[in-house]
Protein backbone atom coordinates (compact mmCIF):
# COMPACT_ATOMS: atom_id res chain seq x y z
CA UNK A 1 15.31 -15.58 23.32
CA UNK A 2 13.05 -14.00 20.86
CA UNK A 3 13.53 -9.96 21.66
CA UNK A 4 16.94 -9.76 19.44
CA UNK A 5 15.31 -11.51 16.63
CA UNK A 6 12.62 -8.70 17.24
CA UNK A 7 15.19 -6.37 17.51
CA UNK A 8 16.72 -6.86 14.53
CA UNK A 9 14.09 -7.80 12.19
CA UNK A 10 13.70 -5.31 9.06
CA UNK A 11 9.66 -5.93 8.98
CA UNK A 12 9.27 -4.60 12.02
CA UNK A 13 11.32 -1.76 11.95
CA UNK A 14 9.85 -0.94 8.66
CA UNK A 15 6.36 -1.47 10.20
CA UNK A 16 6.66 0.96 12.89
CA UNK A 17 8.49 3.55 10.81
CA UNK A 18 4.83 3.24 8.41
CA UNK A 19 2.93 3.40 11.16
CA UNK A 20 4.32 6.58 12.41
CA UNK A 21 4.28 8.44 8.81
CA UNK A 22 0.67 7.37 8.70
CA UNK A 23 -0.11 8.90 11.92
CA UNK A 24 1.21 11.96 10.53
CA UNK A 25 -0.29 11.91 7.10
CA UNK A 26 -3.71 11.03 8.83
CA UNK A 27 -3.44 13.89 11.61
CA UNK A 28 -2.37 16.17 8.67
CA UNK A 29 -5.43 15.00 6.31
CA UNK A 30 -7.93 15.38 9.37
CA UNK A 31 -6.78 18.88 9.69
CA UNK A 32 -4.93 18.03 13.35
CA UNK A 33 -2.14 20.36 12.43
CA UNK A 34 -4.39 23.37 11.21
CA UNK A 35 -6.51 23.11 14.26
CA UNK A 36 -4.04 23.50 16.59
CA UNK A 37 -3.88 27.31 15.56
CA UNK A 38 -7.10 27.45 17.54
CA UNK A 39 -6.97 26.19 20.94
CA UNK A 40 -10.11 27.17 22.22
CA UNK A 41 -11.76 25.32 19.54
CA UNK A 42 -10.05 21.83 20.20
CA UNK A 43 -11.08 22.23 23.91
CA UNK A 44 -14.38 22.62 22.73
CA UNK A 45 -14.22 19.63 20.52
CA UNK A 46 -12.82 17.48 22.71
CA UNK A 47 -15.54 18.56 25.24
CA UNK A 48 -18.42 17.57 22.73
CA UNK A 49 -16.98 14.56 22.23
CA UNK A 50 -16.76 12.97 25.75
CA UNK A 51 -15.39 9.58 26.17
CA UNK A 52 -13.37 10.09 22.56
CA UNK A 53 -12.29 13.25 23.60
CA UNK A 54 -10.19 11.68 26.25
CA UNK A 55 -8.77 8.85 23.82
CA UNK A 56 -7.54 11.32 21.08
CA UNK A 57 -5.93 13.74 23.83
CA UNK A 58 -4.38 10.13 25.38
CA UNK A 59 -3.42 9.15 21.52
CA UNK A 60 -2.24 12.40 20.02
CA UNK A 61 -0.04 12.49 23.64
CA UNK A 62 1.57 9.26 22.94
CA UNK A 63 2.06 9.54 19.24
CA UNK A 64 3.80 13.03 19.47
CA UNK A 65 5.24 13.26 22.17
CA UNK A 66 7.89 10.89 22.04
CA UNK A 67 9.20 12.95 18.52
CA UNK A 68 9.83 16.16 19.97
CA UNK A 69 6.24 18.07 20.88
CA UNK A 70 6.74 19.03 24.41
CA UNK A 71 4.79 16.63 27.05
CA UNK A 72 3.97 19.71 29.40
CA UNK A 73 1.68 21.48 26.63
CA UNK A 74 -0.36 18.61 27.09
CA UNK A 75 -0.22 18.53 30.86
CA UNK A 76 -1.12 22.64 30.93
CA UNK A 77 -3.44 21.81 28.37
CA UNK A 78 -5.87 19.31 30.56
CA UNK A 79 -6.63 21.36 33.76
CA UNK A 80 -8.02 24.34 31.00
CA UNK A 81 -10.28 21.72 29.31
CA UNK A 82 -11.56 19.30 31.82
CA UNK A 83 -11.64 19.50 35.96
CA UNK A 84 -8.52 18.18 37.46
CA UNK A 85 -9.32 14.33 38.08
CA UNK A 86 -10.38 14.24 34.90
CA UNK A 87 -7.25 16.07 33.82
CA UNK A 88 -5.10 14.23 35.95
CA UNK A 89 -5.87 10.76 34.64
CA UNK A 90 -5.79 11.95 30.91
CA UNK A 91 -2.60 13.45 31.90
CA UNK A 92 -1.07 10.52 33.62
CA UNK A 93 -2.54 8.21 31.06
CA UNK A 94 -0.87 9.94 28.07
CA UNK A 95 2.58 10.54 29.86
CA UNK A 96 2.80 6.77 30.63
CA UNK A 97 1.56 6.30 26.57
CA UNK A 98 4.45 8.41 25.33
CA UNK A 99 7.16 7.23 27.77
CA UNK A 100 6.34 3.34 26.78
CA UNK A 101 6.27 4.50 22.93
CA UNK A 102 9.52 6.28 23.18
CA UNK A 103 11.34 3.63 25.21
CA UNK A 104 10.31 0.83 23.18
CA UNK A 105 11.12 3.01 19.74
CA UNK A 106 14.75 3.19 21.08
CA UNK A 107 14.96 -0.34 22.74
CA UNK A 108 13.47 -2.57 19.79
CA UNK A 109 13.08 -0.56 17.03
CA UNK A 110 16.07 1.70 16.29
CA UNK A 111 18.44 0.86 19.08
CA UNK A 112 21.94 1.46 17.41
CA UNK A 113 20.33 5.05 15.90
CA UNK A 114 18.94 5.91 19.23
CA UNK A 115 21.91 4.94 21.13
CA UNK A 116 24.29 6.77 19.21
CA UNK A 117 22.95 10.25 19.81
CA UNK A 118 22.87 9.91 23.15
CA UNK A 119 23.90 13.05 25.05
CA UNK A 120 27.07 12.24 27.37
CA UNK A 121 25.46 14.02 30.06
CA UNK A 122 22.99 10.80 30.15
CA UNK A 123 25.48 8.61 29.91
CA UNK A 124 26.86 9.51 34.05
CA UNK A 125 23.96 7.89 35.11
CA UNK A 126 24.48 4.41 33.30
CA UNK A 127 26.17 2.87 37.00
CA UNK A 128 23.98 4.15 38.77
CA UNK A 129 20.85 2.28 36.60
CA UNK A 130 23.23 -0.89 36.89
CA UNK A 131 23.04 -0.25 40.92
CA UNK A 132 19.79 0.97 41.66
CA UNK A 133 17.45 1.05 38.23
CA UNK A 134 14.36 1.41 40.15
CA UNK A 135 15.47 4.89 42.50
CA UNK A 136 17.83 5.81 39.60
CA UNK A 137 14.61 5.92 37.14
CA UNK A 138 12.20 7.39 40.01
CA UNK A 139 14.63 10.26 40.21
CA UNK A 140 14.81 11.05 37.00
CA UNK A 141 11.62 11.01 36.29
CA UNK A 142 11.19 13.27 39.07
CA UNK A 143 13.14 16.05 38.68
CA UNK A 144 13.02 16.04 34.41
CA UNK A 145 9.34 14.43 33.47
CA UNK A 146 9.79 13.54 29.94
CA UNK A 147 12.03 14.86 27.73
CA UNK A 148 12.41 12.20 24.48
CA UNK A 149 15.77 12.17 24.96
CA UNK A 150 15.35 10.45 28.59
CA UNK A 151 12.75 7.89 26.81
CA UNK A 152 15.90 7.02 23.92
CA UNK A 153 18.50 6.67 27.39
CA UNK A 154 15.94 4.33 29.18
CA UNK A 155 15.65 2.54 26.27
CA UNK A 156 18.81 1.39 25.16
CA UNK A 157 20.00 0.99 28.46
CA UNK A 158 19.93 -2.21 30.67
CA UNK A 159 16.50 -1.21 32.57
CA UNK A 160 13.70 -4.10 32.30
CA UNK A 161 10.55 -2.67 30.60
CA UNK A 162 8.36 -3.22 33.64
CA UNK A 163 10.64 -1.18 36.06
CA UNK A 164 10.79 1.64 34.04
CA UNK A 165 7.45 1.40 33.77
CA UNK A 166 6.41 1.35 37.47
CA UNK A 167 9.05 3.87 38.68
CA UNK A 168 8.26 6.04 36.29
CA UNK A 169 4.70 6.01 37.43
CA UNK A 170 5.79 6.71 40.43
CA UNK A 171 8.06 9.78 39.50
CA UNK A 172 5.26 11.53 37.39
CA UNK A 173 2.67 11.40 40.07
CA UNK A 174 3.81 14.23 42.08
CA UNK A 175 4.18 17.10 39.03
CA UNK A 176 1.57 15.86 36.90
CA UNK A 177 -0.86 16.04 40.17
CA UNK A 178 0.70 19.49 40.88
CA UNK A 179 -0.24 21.10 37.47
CA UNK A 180 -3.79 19.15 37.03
CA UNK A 181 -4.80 20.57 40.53
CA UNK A 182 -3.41 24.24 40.29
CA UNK A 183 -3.29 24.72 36.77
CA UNK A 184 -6.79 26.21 36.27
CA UNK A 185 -6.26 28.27 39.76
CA UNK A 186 -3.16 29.53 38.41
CA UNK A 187 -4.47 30.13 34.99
CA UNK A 188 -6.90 32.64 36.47
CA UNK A 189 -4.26 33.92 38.89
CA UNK A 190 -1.88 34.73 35.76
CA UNK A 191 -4.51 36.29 33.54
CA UNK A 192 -5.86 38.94 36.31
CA UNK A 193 -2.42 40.46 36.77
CA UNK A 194 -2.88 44.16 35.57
CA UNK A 195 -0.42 44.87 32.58
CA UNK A 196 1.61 47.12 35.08
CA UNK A 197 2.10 44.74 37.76
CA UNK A 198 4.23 42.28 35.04
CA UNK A 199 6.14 45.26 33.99
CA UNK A 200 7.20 45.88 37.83
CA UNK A 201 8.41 42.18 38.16
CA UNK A 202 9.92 42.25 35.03
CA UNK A 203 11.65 45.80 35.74
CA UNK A 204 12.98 43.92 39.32
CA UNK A 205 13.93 40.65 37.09
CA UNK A 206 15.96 42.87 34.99
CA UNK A 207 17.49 44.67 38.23
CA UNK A 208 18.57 41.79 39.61
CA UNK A 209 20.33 40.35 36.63
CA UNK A 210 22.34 43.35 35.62
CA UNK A 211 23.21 43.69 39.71
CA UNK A 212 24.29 39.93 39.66
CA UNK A 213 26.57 40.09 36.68
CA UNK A 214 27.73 43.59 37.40
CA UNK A 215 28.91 41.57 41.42
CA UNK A 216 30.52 38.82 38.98
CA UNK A 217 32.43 40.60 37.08
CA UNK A 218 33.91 43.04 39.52
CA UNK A 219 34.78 39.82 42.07
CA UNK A 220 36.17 38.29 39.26
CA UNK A 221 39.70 40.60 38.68
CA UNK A 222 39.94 40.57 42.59
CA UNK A 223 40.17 36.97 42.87
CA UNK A 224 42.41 37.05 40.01
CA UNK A 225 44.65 39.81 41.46
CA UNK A 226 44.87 37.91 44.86
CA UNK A 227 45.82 34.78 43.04
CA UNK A 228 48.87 36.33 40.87
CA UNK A 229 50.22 38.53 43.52
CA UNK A 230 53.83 38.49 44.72
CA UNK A 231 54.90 38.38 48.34
């Protein structure tokens, strides 16, 4: 009975608009912004500072996140600055931050806004949440992580908090295990290729493209020819 009231009240709305300017004006006073520039010196920070390291990676994850910086640099980020449990839970602890932030933004903060720049690609998927909402939102999260845009779609949608919640859980574990284990191992892999080994795969790369689309486009008058001909 009381989440329309909630949903509509102007306080509220105003209130979490503040609250997200402050954020900014706060990480932009602190010097946040600047020391991005230098990533090696934020991963030594947030080493040296332990317990609060992991609570501003966790809080500068959910705050951003949801408005547009991409989730993975965060999710990269971890395995390079802390060994992969600890990476891991930071990781899983921010994603779950940031998805909760940006569905609740869209569901009781600004749901006409949100819901009006929804994609129509999104909305194919809207019967199949009315079906199965707990699969539907597993899958999802699966195969596309955390794009905002999926946060706004959960959001205004008819999924219950709580099952968005737990099935998203669910369909982050796998990839955000995945990059905390092997993302230092393949780090290291990456940055011991010689300089002429990249230019061999990205000489083949190149081969392969111009070989596909030069296939395309002489299949593509044949087909056409075939189609038109007379008997």
């Amino acid at each position: 009975m009381t989440t329309p009231r909630l949903r509509e009240s102007p306080a509220l709305k105003i209130a979490a608009a503040t609250f997200v300017v402050l954020a900014m004006v706060v990480a932009q006073r602190l010097g946040v912004f600047h020391a991005l520039a230098d990533a090696k010196s934020i991963a030594r920070q947030l080493v040296d500072l332990g317990a609060w390291g992991y609570a501003a990676f966790v809080l500068s994850y959910a705050i951003f996140q949801p408005f547009g910086v991409p989730g993975t640099a965060f999710i990269v980020a971890a395995p390079l600055i802390w060994p992969w449990p600890v990476a891991f839970a930071v990781s899983m602890a921010g994603t779950m931050a940031a998805s909760s932030l940006g569905f609740a933004f869209a569901r009781w903060i600004a749901r006409d806004w949100v819901s009006s720049r929804i994609p129509e690609r999104f909305r194919r998927y809207d019967d199949a949440l009315a079906a199965r909402a707990f699969v539907t939102v597993f899958f999802l999260r699966l195969v596309f992580w955390m794009p905002p845009l999926l946060h706004a779609f959960f959001g205004v949608s008819k999924v219950r908090f709580w099952t968005h919640f737990w099935a998203s859980f669910l369909g982050y574990l796998p990839p955000v295990f995945l990059v905390s284990f092997f993302g230092q191992r393949l780090f290291d892999a990456v940055t011991h290729v010689p300089l002429s080994r990249w230019a061999e795969w990205t000489a083949a790369l190149l081969l392969v493209v111009v070989v596909g689309l030069a296939v395309r486009r002489y299949a593509r008058p044949r087909r056409d020819g075939s189609g038109g001909a007379d008997v």
